[in-house]
C-alpha atoms as a PDB file:
ATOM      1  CA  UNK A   1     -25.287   0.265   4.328  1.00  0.00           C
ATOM      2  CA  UNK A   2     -21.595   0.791   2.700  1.00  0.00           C
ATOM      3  CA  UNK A   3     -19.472  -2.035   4.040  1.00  0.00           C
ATOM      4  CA  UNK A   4     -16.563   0.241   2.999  1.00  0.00           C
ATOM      5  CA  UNK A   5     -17.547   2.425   6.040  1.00  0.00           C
ATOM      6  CA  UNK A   6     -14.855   1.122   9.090  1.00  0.00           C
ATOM      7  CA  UNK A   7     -12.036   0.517   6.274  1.00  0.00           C
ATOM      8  CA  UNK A   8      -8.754   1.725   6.474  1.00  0.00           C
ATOM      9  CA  UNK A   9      -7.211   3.391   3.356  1.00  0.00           C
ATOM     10  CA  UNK A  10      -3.618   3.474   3.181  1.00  0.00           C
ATOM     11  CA  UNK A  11      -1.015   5.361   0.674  1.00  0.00           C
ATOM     12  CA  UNK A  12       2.437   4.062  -0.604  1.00  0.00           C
ATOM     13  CA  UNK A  13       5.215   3.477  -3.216  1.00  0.00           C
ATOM     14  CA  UNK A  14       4.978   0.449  -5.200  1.00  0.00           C
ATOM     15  CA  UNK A  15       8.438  -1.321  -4.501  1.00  0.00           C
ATOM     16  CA  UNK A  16       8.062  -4.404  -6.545  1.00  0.00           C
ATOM     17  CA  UNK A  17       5.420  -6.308  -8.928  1.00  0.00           C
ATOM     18  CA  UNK A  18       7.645  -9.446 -10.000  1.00  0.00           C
ATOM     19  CA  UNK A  19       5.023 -11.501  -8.334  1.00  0.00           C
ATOM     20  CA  UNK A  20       1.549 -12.311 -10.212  1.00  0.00           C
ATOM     21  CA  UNK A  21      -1.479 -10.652  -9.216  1.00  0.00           C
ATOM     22  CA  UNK A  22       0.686  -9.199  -6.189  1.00  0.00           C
ATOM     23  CA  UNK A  23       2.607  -5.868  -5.888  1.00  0.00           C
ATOM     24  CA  UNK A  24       4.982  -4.709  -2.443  1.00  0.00           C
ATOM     25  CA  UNK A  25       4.134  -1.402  -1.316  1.00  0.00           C
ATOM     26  CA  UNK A  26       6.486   0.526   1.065  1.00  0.00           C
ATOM     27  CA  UNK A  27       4.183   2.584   3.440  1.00  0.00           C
ATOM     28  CA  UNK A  28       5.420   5.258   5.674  1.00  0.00           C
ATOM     29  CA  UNK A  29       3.642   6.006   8.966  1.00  0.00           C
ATOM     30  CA  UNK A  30       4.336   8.972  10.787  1.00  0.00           C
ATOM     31  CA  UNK A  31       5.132   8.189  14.753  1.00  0.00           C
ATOM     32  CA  UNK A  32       5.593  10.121  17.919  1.00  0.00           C
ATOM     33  CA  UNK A  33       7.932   9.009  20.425  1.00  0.00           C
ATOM     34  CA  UNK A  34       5.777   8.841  23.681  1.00  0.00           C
ATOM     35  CA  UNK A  35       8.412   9.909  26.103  1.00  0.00           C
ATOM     36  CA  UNK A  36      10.700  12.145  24.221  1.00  0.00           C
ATOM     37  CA  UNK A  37       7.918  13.677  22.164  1.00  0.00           C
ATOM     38  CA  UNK A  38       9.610  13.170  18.481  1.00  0.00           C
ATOM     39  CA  UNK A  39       8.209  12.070  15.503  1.00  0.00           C
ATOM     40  CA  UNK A  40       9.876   9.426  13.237  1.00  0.00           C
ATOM     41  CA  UNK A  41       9.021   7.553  10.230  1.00  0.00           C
ATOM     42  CA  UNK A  42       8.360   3.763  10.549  1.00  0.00           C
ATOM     43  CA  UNK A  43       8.505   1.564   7.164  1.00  0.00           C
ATOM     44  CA  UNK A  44       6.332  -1.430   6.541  1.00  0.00           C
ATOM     45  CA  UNK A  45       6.309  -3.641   3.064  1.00  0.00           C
ATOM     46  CA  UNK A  46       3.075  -4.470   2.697  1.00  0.00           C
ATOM     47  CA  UNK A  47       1.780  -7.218  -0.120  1.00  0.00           C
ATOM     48  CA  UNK A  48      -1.607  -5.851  -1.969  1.00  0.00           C
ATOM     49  CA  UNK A  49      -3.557  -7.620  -4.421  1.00  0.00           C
ATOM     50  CA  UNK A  50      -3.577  -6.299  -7.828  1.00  0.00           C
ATOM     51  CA  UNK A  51      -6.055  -8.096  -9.561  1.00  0.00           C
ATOM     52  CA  UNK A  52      -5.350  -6.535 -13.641  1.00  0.00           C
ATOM     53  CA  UNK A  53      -2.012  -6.013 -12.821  1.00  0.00           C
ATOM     54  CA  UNK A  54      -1.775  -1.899 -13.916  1.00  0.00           C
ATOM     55  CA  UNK A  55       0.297  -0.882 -10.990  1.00  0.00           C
ATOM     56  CA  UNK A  56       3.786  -0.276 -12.439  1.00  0.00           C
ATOM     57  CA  UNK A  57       7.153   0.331 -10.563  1.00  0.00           C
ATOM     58  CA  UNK A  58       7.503   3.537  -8.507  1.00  0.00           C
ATOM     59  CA  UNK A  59       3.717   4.650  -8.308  1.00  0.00           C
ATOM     60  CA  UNK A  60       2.156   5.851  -6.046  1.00  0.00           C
ATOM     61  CA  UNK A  61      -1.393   3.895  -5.183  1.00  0.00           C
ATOM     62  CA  UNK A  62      -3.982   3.468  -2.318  1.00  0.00           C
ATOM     63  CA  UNK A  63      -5.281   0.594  -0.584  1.00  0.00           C
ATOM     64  CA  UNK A  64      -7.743  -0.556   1.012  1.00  0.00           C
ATOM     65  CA  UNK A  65      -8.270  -3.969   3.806  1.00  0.00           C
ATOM     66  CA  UNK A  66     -10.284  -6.959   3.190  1.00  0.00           C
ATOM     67  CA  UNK A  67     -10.966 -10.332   3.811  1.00  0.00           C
ATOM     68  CA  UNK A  68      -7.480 -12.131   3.619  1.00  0.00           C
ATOM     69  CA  UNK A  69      -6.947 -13.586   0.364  1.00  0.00           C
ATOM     70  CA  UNK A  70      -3.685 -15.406   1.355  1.00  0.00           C
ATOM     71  CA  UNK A  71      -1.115 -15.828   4.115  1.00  0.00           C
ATOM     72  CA  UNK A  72       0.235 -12.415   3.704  1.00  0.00           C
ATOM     73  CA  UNK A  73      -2.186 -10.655   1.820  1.00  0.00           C
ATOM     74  CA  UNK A  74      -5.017  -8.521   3.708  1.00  0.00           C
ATOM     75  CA  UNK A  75      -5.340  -5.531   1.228  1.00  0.00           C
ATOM     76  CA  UNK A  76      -6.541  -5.171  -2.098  1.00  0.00           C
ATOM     77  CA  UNK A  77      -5.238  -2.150  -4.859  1.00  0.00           C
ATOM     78  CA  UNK A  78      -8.291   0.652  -5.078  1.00  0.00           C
ATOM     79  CA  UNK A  79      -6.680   3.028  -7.299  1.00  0.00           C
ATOM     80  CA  UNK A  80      -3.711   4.534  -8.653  1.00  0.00           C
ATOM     81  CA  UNK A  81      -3.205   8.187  -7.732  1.00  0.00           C
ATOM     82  CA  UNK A  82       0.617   8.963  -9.352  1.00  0.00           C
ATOM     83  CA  UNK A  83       2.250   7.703 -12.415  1.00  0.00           C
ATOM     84  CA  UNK A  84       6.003   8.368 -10.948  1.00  0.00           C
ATOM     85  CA  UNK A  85       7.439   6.472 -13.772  1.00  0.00           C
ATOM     86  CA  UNK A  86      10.450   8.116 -15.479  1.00  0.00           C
ATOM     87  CA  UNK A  87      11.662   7.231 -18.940  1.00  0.00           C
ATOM     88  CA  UNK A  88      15.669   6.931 -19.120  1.00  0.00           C
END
């Protein structure tokens, strides 16, 4: 049976990896107002386990939930889909 079956994958922008073995991802979730019938952007900063540390700044990766591994942390880095890195 794959355990990965009822797991939510998520997509963001890495924010931040001064932390060991953690990055911040900025995830955008697309809303609709229930009333007024818009749709809006929320932002979360979520904290995802990078366990070899390849994520760099400003890439864009998917994650996936786990068992919690800390306080905060209740994801864990699958895979990196854009390098978004620009040389100055």
């Amino acid at each position: 049976m794959n355990k990965n079956k009822n797991k939510k994958i998520f997509f963001g922008k890495v924010l931040s990896i001064k932390n060991k073995k953690t990055i911040i991802v900025l995830v955008k979730i697309l809303k609709k107002h229930y009333l007024y019938k818009k749709f809006f952007f929320k932002k979360k900063k979520i904290l995802v386990h990078d366990e070899y540390e390849i994520a760099k700044l400003n890439n864009i990766v998917s994650f996936i939930s786990c068992k919690p591994i800390s306080k905060k942390k209740f994801w864990i880095l699958k895979d990196i889909i854009n390098n978004d890195t620009k040389s100055n």
